[in-house]
Protein backbone atom coordinates (compact mmCIF):
# COMPACT_ATOMS: atom_id res chain seq x y z
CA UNK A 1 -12.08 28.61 -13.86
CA UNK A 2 -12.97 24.78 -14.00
CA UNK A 3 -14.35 23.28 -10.98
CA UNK A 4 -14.34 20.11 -10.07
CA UNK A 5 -16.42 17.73 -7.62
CA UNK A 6 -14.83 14.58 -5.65
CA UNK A 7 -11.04 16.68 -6.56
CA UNK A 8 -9.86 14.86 -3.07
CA UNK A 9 -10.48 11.53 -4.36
CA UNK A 10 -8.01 8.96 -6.19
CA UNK A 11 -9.20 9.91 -9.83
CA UNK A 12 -10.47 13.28 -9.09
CA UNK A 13 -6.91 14.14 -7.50
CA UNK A 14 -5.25 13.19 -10.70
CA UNK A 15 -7.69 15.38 -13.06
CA UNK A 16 -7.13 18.51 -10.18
CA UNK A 17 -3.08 17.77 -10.73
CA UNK A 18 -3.05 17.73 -14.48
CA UNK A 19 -5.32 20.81 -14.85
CA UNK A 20 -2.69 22.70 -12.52
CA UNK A 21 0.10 21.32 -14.15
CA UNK A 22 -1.32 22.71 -17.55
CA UNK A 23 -2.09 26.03 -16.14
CA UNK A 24 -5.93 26.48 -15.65
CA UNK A 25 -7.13 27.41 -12.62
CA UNK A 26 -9.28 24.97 -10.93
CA UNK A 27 -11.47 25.36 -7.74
CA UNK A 28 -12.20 22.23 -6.31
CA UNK A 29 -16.02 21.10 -3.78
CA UNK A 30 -14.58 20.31 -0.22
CA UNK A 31 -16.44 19.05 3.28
CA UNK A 32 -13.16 18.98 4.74
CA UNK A 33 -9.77 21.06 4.99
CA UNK A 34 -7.92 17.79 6.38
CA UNK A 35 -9.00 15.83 2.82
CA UNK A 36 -8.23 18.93 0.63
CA UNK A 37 -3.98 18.47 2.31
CA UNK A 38 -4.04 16.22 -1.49
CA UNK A 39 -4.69 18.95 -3.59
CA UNK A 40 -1.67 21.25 -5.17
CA UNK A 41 -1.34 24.67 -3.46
CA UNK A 42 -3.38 26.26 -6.36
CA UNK A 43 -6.65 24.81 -6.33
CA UNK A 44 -9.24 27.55 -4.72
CA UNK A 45 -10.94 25.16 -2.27
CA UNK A 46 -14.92 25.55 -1.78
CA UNK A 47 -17.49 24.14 0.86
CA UNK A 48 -20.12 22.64 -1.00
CA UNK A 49 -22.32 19.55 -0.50
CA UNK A 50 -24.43 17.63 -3.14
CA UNK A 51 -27.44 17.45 -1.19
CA UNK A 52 -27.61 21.39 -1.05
CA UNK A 53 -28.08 23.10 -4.10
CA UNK A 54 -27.35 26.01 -3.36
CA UNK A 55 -24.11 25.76 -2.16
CA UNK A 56 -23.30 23.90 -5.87
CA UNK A 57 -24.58 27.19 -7.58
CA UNK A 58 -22.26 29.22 -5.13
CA UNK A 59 -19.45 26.89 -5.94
CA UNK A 60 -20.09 27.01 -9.92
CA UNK A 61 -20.32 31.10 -9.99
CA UNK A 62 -17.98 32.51 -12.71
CA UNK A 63 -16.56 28.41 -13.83
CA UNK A 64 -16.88 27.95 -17.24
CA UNK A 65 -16.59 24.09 -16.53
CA UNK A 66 -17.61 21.83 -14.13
CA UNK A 67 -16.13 17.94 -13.94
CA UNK A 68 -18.57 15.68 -11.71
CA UNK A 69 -16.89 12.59 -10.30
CA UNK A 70 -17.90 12.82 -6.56
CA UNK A 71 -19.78 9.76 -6.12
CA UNK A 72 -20.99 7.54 -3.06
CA UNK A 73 -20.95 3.07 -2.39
CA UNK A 74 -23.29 3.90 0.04
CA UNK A 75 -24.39 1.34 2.79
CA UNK A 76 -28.09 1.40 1.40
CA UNK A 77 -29.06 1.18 -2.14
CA UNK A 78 -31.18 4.26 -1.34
CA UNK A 79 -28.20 5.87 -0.06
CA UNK A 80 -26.22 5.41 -3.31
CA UNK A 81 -28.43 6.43 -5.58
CA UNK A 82 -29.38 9.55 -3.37
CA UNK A 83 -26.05 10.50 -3.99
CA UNK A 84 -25.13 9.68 -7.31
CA UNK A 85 -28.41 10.04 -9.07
CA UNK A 86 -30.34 12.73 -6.96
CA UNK A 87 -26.46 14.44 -6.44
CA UNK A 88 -25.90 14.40 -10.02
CA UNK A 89 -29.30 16.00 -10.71
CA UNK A 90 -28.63 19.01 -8.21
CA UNK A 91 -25.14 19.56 -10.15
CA UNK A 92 -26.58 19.50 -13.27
CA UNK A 93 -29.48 21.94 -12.00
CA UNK A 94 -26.72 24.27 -9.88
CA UNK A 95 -24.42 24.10 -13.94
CA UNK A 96 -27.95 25.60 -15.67
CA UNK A 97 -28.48 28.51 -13.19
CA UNK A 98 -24.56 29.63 -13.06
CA UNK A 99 -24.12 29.94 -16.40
CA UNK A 100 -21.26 26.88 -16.92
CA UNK A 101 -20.72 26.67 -20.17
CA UNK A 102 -19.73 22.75 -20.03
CA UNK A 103 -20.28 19.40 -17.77
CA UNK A 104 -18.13 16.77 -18.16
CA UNK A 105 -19.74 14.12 -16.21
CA UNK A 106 -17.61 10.53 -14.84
CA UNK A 107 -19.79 7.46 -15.06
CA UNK A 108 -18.21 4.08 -15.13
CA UNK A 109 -17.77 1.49 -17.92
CA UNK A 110 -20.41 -0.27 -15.08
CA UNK A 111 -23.25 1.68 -16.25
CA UNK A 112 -23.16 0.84 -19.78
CA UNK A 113 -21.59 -2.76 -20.34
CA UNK A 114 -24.24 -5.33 -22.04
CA UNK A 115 -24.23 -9.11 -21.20
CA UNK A 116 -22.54 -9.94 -23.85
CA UNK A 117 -19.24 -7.98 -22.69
CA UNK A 118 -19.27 -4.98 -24.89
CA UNK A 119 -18.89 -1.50 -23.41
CA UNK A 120 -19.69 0.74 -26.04
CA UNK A 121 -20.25 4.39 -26.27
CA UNK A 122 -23.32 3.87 -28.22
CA UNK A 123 -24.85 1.70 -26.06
CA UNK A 124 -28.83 2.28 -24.26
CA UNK A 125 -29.19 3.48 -21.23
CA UNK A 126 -28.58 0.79 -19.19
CA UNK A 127 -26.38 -1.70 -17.75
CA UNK A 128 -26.21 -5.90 -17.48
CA UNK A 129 -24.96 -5.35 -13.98
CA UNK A 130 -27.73 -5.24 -10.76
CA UNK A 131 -25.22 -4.09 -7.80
CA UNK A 132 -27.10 -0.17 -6.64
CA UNK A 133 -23.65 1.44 -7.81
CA UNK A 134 -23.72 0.45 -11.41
CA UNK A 135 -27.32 0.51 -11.72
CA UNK A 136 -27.38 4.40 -10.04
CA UNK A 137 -24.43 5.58 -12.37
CA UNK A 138 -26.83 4.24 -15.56
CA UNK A 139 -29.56 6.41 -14.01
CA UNK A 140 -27.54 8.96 -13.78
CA UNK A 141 -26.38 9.17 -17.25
CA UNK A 142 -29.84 9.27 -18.10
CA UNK A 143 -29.96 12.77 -16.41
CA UNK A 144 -27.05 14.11 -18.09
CA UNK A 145 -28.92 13.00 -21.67
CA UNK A 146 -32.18 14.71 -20.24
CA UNK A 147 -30.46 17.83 -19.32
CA UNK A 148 -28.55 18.05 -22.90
CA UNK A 149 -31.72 17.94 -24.30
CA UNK A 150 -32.98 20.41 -22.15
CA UNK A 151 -30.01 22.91 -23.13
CA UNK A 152 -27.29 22.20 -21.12
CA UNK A 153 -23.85 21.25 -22.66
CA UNK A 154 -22.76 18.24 -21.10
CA UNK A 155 -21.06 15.05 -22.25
CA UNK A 156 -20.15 11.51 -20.28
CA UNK A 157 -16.59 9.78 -19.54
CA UNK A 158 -17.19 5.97 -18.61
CA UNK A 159 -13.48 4.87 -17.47
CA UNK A 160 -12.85 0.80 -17.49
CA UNK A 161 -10.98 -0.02 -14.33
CA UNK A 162 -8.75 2.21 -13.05
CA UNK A 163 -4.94 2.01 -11.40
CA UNK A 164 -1.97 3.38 -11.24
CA UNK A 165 -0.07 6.68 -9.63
CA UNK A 166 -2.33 9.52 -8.25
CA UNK A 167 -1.94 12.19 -5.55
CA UNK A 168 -4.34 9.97 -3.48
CA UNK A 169 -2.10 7.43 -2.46
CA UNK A 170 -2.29 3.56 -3.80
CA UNK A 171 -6.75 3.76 -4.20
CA UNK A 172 -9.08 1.53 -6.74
CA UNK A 173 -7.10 -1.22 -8.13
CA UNK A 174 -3.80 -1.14 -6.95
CA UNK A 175 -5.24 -2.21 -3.71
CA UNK A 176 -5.69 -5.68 -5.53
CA UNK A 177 -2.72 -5.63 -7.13
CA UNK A 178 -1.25 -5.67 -3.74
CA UNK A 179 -3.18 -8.02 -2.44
CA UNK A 180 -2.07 -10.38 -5.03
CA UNK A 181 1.63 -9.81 -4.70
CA UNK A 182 1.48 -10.20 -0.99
CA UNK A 183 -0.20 -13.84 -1.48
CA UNK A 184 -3.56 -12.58 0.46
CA UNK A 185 -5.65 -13.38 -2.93
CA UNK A 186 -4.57 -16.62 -4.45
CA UNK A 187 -7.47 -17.67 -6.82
CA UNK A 188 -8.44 -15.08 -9.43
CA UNK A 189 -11.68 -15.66 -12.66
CA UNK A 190 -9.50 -15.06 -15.27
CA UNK A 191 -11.71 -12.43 -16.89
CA UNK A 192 -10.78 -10.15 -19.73
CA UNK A 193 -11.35 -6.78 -18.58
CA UNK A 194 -10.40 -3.27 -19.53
CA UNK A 195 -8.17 -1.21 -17.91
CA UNK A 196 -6.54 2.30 -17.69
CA UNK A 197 -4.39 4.36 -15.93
CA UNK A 198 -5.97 7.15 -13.63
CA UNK A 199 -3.55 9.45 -15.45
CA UNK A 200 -4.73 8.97 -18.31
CA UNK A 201 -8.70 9.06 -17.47
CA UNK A 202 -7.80 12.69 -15.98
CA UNK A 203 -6.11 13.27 -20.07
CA UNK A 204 -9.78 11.76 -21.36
CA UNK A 205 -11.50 14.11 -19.03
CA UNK A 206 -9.59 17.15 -20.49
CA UNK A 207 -9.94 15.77 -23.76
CA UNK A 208 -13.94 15.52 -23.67
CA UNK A 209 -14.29 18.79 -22.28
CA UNK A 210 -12.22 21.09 -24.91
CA UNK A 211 -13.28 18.75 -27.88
CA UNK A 212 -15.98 16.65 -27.06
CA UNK A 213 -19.75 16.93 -28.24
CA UNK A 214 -23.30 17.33 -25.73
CA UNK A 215 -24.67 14.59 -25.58
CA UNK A 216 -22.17 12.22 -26.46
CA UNK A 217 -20.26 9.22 -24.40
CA UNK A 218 -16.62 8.65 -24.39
CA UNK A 219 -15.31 5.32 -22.88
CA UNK A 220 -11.60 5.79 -21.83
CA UNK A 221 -9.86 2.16 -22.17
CA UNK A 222 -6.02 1.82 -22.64
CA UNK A 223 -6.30 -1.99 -23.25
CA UNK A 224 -8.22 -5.06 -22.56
CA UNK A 225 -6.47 -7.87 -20.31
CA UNK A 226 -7.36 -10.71 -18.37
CA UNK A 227 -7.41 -10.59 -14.53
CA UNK A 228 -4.46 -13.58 -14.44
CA UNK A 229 -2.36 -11.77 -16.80
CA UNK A 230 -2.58 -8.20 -15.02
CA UNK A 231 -1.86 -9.95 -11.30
CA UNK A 232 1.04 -12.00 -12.64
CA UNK A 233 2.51 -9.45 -14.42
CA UNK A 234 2.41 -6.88 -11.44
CA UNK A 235 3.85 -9.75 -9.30
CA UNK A 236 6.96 -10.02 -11.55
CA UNK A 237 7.49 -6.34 -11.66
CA UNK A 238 7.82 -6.04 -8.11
CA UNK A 239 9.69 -9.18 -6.97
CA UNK A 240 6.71 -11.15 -5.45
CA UNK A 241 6.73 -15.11 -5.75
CA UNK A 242 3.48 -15.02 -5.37
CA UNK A 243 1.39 -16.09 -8.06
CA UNK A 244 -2.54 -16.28 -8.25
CA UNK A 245 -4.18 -18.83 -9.70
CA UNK A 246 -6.36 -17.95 -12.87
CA UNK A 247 -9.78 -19.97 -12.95
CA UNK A 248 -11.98 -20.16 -16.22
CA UNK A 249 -14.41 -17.27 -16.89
CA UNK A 250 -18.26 -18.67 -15.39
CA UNK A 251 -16.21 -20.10 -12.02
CA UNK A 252 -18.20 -19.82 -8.73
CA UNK A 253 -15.10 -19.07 -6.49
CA UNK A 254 -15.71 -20.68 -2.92
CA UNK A 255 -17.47 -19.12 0.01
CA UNK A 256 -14.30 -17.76 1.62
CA UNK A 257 -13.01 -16.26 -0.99
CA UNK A 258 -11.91 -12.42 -0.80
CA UNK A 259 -13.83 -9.73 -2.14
CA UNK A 260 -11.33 -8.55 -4.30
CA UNK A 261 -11.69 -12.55 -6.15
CA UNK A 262 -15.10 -11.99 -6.29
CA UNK A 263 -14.58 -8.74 -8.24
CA UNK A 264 -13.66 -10.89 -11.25
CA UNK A 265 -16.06 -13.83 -10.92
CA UNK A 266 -18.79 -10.82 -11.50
CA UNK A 267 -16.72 -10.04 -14.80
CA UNK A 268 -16.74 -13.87 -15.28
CA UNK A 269 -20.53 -14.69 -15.19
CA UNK A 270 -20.65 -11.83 -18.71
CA UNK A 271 -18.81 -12.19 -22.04
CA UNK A 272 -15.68 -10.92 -22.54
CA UNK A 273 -15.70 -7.28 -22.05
CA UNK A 274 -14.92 -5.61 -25.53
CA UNK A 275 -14.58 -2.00 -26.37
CA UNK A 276 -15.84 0.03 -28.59
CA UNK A 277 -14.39 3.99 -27.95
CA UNK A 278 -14.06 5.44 -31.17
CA UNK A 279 -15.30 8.85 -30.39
CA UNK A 280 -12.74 9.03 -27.47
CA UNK A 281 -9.62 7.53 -30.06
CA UNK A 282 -11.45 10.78 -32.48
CA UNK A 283 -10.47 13.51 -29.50
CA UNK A 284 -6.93 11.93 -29.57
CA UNK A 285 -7.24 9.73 -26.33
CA UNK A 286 -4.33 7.97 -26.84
CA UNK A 287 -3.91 5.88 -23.54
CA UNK A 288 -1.02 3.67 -22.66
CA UNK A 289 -1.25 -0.27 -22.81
CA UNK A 290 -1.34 -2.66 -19.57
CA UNK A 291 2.46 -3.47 -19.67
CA UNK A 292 3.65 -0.01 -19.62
CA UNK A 293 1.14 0.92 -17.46
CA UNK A 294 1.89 -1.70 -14.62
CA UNK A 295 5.83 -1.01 -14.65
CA UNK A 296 4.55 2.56 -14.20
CA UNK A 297 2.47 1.30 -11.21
CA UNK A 298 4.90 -1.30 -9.61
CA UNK A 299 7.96 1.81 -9.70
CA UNK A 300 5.36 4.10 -8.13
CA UNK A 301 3.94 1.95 -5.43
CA UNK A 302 7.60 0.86 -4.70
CA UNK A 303 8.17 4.42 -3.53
CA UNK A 304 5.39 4.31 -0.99
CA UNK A 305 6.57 2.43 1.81
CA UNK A 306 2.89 1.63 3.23
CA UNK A 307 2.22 0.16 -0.28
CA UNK A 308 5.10 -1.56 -1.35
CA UNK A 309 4.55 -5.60 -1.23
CA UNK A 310 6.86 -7.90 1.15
CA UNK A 311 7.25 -11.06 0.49
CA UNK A 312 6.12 -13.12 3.96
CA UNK A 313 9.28 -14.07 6.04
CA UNK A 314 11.14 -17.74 5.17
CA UNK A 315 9.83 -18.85 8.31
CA UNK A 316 6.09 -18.40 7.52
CA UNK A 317 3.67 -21.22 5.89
CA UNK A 318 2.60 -20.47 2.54
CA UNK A 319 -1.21 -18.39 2.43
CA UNK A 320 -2.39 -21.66 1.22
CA UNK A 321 -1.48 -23.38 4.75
CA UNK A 322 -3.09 -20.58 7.07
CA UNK A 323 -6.38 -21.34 8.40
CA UNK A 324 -9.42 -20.36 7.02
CA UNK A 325 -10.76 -18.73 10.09
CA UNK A 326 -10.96 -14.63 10.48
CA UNK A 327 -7.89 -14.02 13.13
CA UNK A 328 -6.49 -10.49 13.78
CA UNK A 329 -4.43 -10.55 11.24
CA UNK A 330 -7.05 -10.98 8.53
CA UNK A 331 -8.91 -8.63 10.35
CA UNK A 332 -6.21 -6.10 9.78
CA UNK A 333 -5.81 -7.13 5.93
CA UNK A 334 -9.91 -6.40 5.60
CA UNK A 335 -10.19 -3.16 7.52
CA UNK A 336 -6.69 -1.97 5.08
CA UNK A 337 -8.23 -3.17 1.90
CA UNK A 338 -11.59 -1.52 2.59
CA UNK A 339 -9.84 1.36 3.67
CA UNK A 340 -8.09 1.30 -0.31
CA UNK A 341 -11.24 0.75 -1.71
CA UNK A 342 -13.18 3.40 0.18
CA UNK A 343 -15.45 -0.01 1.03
CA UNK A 344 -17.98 -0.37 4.05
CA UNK A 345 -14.68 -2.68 6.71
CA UNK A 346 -18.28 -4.14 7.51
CA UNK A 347 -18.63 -5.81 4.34
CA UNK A 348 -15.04 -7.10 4.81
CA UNK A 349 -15.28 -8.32 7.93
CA UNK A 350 -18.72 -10.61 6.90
CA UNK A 351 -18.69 -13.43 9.99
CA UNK A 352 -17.31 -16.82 9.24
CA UNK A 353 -19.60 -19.17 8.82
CA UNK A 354 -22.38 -16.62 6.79
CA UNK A 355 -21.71 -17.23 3.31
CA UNK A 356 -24.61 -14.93 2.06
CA UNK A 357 -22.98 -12.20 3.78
CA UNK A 358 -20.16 -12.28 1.36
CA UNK A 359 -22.61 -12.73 -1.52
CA UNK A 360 -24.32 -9.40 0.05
CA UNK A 361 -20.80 -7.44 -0.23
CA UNK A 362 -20.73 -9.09 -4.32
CA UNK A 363 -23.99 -7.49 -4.55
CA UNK A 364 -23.16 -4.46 -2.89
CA UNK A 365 -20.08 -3.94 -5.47
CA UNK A 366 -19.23 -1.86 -8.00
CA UNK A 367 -17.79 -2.38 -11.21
CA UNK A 368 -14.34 -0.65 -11.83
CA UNK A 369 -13.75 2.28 -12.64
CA UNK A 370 -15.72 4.79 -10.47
CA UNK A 371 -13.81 3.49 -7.29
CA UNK A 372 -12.22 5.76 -5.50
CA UNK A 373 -13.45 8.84 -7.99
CA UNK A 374 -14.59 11.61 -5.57
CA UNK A 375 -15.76 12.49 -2.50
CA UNK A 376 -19.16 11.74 -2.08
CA UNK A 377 -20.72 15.47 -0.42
CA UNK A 378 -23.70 14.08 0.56
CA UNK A 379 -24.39 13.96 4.29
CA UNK A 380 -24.91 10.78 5.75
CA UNK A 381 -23.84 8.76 3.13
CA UNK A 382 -22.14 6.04 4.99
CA UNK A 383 -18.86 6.34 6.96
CA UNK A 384 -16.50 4.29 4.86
CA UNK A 385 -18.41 4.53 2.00
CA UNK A 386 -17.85 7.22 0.79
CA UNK A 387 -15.39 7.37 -1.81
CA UNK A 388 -12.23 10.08 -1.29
């Protein structure tokens, strides 16, 4: 039996899919029935909660592996890192005292990049990036190192930035890839980034736990790409005229500018990201590439008729002729994108007029990959926060 934590999320849903779809029996952490409707018939379903300890030990009993990606944006730095550094503790405790042979652990390429760009699975504990999610997750990983040392058998998967098909619906980064083909984000930092299908982080999770080492990392990347090339490329794969337009790396992108921008001016102000994931190549990750992946994406999303971008009627102005001012409509586009991004609508709903609110939502963001993981069972974390 393999359980797994944050199973009713948008990468946790794909790892609970392919393990059912390759015959092992999975039990899956819950806090709600209604959530759970995402997982396949199969999946033994289990209360648990990762501020109670217990309950994880319950949960764990007779597993002989345990996949941890529930993990919490939320609306306090305190309450993110109660959740995923003092969460991630009690599931690592709970692993010890049932017996579970392995952990398999999701951080985020966040927790490990270095200023210079490079995301390496040798790299120190510690991250370039100051935002309370990336900054927990490297904390975190620090825990998992502690425990191996203390006995436990446990290794780490740090995903780049995650998108395409999963049971979840259209979560992480195909919310921006909407966004962009729908002509609500215009101006994009061109940053090179990396980025991989959620199928395929689910493969790199199997992959770590039946040949991966304790103690080791294992960065799952399918290919590096700029932000202008990904956006463009999506656009053209699903019919959209839109087009954004790709500013130099180190731009400061204006005040008003969307958070889903800003996401790449943060990848903008570091070098360009470079991987180094030759222990996850050695277990046979073998990933597909950013072209494939996005006509993958586009066909997918094009079957979900709440996803699938429209091109604005004839009789519309261009986005760049709307005014700048939050009406109803953008109000609507904010609450749907947090909603995507399992984002605080607060923080995308900042008042006009408040720059340094929108700064506080950069600030407040995560890196990648993590988005959209797992549910976050930690009471009080933050409605909207958490991420499912």
């Amino acid at each position: 039996m393999l359980l797994v934590t944050g199973a009713t999320g948008y990468l946790g849903s794909a790892l609970a899919a392919l393990l059912t779809d390759t015959g092992r029996p999975v039990r899956a952490t819950i806090r709600s029935e209604a959530r759970a409707s995402v997982l396949p018939r199969r999946v033994e379903r289990v209360f648990a909660d990762l501020g109670d300890e217990e309950s994880l030990v319950a949960a764990m009993r007779g597993c002989e592996g345990v996949f941890h990606l529930a993990a919490s944006l939320g609306p306090l730095p305190e309450d993110t890192r109660r959740s995923n550094v003092d969460g991630t503790a009690r599931v690592l405790a709970a692993a010890a005292r049932a017996g579970v042979r392995r952990v398999v652990f999701t951080s985020s390429s966040a927790a490990i990049v270095a200023a210079s760009g490079l995301v390496s699975e040798q790299a120190p504990n510690g991250t370039a990036l100051v935002d309370p999610y990336s900054t927990s997750k490297a904390e975190a990983e620090g825990l998992v190192f502690a425990a191996v040392a203390d006995g436990l058998d446990a290794c780490i998967v740090n995903p780049v930035n995650v998108y395409g098909p999963s049971p979840y619906g259209p979560g992480s980064y195909n919310g921006l890839f909407l966004a962009a083909a729908r002509g609500e984000v215009t101006e994009i930092v061109d940053a090179p980034v990396g980025w991989v299908l959620a199928e395929d982080v689910a493969r790199g999770h199997l992959l770590a736990f039946e040949k991966g080492q304790a103690g080791r990392r294992y960065v799952l990347c399918g290919e590096v790409a700029t932000f202008g090339h990904v956006l463009g490329r999506f656009a053209e794969l699903t019919g959209s005229t839109h087009r954004v337009t790709a500013l130099p790396p180190g731009t400061t992108l204006p005040d008003d500018a969307t958070l889903f921008a800003r996401r790449s001016e943060v990848y903008g102000k570091l070098g360009p990201v470079h991987i180094d994931d030759a222990q996850a190549k050695a277990l046979g990750f073998a990933p597909r590439g950013v072209d494939e992946g996005l006509s993958l994406t586009a066909a997918w999303l094009g079957e979900q008729p709440e996803a699938q971008p429209q091109p604005p009627p004839a009789s519309e102005p261009p986005p760049r002729s709307m005014p700048k001012r939050r009406d109803d409509s953008e109000k609507a586009i904010g609450l749907e994108m947090a909603r995507l991004f399992g984002l605080n609508p607060k923080l995308m709903m900042a008042p006009k007029g408040k720059p340094e609110d929108s700064k506080k939502a950069l600030d407040q963001e995560p890196d990648s990959a993590a988005l959209d993981v797992g549910e976050a069972e930690f009471p009080g974390g933050g409605e909207g926060l958490t991420e499912e």
